[in-house]
Every structure is written in C-alpha cells, then in structure tokens.
PDB file of N, CA and C in Angstrom:
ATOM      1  N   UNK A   1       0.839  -1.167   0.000  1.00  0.00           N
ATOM      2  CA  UNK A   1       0.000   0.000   0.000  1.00  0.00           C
ATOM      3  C   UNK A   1       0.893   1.243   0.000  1.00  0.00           C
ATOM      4  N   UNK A   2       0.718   2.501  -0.936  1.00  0.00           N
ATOM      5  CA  UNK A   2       1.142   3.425  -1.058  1.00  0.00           C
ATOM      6  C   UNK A   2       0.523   4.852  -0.377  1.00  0.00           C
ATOM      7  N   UNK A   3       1.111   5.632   0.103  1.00  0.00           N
ATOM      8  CA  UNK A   3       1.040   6.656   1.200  1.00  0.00           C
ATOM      9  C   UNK A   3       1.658   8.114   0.064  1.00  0.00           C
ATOM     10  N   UNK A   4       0.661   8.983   0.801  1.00  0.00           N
ATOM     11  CA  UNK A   4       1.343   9.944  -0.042  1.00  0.00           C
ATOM     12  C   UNK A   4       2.192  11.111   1.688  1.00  0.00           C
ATOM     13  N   UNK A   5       2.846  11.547   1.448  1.00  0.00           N
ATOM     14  CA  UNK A   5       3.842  12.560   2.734  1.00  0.00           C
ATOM     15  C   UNK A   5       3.772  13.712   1.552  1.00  0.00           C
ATOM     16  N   UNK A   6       3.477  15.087   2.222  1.00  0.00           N
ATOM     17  CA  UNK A   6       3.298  16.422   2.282  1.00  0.00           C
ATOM     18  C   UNK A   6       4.551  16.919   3.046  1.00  0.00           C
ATOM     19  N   UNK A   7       5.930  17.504   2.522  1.00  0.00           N
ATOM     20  CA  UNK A   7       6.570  17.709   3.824  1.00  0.00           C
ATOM     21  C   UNK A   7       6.736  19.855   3.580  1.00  0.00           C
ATOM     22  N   UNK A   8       7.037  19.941   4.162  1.00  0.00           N
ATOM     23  CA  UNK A   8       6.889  21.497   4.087  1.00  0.00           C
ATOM     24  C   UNK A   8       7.791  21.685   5.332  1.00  0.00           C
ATOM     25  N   UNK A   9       8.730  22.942   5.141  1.00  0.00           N
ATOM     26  CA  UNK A   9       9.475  23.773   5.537  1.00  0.00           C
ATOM     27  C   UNK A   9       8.807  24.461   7.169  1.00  0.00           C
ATOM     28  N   UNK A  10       9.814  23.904   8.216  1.00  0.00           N
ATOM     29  CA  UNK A  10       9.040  24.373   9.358  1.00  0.00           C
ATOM     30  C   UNK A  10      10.084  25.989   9.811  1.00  0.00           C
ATOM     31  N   UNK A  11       8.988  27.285  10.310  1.00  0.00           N
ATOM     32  CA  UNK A  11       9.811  28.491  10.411  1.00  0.00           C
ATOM     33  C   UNK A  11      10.822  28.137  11.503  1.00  0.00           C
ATOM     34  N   UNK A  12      10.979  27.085  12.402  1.00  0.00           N
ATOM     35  CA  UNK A  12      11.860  27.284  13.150  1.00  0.00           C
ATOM     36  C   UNK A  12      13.129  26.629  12.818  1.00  0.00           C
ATOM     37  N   UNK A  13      12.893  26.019  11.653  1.00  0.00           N
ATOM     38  CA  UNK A  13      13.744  25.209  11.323  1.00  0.00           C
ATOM     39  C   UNK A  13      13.386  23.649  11.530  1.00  0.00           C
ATOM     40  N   UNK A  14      14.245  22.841  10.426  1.00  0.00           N
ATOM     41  CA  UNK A  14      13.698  21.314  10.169  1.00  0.00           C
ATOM     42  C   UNK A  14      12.426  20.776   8.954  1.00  0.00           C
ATOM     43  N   UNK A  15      11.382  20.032   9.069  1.00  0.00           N
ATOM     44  CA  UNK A  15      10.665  20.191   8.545  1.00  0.00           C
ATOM     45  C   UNK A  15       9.121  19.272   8.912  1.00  0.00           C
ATOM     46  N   UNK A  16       8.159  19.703   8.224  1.00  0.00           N
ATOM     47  CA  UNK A  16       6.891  19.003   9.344  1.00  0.00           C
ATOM     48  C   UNK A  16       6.582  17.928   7.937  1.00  0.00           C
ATOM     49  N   UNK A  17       6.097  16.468   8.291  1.00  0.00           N
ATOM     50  CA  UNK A  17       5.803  15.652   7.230  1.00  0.00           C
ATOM     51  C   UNK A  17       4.240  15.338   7.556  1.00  0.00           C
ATOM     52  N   UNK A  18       3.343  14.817   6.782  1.00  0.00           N
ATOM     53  CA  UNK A  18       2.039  14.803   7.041  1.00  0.00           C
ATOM     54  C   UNK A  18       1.551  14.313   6.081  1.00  0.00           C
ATOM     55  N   UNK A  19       0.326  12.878   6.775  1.00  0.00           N
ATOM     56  CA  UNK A  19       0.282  12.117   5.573  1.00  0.00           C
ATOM     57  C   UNK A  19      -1.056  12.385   5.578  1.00  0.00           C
ATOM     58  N   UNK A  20      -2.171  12.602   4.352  1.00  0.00           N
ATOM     59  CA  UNK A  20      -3.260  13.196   3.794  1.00  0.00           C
ATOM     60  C   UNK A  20      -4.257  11.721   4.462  1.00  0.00           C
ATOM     61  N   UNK A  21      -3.694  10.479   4.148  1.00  0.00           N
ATOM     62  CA  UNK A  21      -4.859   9.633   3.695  1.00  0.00           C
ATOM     63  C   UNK A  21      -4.819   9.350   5.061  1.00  0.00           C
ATOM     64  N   UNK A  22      -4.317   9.021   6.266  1.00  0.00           N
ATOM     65  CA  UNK A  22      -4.648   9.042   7.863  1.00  0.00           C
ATOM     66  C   UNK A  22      -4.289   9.740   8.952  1.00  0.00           C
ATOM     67  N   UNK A  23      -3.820  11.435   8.500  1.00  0.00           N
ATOM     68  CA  UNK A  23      -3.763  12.524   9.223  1.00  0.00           C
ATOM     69  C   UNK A  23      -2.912  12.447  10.209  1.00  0.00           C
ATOM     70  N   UNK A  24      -1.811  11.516   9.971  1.00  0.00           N
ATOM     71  CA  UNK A  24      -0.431  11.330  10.758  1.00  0.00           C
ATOM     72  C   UNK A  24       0.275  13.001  10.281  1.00  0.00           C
ATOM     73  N   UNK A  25       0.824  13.233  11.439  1.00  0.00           N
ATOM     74  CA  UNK A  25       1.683  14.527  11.132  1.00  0.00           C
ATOM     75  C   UNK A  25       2.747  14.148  12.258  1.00  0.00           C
ATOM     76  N   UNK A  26       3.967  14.723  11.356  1.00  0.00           N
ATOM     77  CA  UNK A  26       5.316  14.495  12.774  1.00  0.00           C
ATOM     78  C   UNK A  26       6.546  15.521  11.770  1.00  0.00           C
ATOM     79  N   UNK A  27       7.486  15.850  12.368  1.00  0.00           N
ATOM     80  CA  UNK A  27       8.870  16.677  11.909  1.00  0.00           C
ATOM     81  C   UNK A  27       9.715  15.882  12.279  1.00  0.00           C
ATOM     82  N   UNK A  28      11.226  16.452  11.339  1.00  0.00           N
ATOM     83  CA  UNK A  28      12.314  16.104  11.533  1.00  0.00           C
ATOM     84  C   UNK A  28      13.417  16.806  11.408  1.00  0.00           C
ATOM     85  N   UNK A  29      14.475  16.930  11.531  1.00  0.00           N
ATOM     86  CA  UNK A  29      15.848  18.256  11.020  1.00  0.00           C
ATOM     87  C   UNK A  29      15.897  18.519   9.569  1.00  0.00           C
ATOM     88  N   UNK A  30      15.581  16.949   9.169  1.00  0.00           N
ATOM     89  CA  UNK A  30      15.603  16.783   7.844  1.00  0.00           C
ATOM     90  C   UNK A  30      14.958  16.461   7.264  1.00  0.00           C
ATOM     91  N   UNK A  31      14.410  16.554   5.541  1.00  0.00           N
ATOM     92  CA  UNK A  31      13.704  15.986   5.270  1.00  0.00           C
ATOM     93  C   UNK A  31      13.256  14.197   5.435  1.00  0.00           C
ATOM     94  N   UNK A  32      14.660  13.295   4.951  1.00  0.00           N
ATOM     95  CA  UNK A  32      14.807  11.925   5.418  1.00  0.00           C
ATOM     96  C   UNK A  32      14.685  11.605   6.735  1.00  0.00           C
ATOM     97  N   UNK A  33      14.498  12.548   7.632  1.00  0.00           N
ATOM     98  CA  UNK A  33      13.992  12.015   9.073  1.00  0.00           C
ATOM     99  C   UNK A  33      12.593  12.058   9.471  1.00  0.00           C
ATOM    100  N   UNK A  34      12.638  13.369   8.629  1.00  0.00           N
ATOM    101  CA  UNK A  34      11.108  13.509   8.697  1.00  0.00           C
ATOM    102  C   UNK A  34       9.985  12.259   8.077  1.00  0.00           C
ATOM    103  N   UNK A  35      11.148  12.088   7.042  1.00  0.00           N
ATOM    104  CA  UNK A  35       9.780  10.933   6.090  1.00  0.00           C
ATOM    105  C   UNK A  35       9.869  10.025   7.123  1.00  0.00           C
ATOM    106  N   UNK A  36      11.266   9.269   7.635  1.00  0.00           N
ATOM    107  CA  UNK A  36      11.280   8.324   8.182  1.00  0.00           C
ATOM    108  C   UNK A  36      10.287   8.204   9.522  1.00  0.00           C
ATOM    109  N   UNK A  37      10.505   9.712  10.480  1.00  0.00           N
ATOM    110  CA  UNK A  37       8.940   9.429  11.358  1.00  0.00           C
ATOM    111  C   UNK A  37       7.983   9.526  10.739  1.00  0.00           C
ATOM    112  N   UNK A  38       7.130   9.982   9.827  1.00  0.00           N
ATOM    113  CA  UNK A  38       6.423   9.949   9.039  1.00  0.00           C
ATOM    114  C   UNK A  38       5.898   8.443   8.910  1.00  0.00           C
ATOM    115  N   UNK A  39       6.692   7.622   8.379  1.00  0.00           N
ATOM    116  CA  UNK A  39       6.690   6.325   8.094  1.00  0.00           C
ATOM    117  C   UNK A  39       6.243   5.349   9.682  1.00  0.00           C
ATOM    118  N   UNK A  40       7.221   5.882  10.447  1.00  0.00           N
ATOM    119  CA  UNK A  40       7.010   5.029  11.810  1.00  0.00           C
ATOM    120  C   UNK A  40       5.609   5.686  12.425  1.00  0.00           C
ATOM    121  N   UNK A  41       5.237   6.979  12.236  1.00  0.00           N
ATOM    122  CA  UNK A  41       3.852   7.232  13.003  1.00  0.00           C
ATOM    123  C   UNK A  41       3.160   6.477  12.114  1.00  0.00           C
ATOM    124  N   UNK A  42       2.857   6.928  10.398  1.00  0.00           N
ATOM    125  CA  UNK A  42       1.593   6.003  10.050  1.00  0.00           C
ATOM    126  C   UNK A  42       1.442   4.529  10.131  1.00  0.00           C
ATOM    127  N   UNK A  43       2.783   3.865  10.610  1.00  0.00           N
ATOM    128  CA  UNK A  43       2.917   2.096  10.569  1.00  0.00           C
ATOM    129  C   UNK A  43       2.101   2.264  12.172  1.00  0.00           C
ATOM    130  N   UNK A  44       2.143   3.247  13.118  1.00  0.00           N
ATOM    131  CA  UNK A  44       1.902   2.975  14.864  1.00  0.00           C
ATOM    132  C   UNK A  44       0.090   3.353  14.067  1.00  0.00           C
ATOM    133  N   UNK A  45      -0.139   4.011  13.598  1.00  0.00           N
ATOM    134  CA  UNK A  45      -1.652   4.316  13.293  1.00  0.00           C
ATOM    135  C   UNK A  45      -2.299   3.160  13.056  1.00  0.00           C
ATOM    136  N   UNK A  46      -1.760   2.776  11.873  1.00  0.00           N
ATOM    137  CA  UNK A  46      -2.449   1.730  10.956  1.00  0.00           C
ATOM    138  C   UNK A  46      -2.630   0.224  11.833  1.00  0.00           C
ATOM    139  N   UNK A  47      -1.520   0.518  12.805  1.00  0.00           N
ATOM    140  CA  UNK A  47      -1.820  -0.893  13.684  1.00  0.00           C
ATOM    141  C   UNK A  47      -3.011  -0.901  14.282  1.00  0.00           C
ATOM    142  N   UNK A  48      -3.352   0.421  15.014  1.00  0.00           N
ATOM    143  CA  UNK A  48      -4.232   0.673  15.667  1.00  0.00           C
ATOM    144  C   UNK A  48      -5.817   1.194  15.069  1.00  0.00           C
ATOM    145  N   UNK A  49      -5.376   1.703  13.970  1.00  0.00           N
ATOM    146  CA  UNK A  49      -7.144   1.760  12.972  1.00  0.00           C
ATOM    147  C   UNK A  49      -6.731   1.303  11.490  1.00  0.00           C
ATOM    148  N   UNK A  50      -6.835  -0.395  11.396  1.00  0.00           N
ATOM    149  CA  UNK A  50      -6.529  -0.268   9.617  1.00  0.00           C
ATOM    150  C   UNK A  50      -7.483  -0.010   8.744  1.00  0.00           C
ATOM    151  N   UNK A  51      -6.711   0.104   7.601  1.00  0.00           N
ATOM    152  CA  UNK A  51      -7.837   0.578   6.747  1.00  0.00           C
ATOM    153  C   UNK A  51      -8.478  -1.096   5.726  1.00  0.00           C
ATOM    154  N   UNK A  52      -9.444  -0.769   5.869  1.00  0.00           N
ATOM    155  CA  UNK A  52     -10.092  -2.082   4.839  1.00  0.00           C
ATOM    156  C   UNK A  52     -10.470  -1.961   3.306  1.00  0.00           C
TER     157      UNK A  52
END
C-alpha cells in the first residue's frame, strides 16, 4: 500500500511531514527524518485503525 507525505518547511527550522490519507503529522531536522517518522507514526496508526 502506497502513502502519499506532504513535507513542508518548518519556520523554526527542520521540517513538518504529514500524511493526507490518515492525518499522521510528525517533523524532523531533515527531510529523510522527517519521512522516516512519518513512516514510523503512520505504521503505529495503521496498527491501531486499519484501513479495509
């Protein structure tokens, strides 16, 4: 299953990632950290509400 990540430029620095199709949002310094929590919040979601 494919996920789409939104990442956008945070003013304090780093960046915020956010996924559209189960409203996971998390940041990182970087973009690749960011995806990567990105990735680990929507895998902790999906355990807990999957989608059918």
């Amino acid at each position: 299953m494919e996920f789409s990540a939104v990442i956008t430029p945070a003013a304090e620095g780093g960046y915020f990632a956010f996924n559209p199709e189960t409203g996971t949002t998390t940041q990182g310094e970087t973009i690749e950290e960011a995806l990567s929590n990105l990735r680990e919040a929507t895998e902790l979601y999906l355990e807990e509400f999957p989608m059918t």
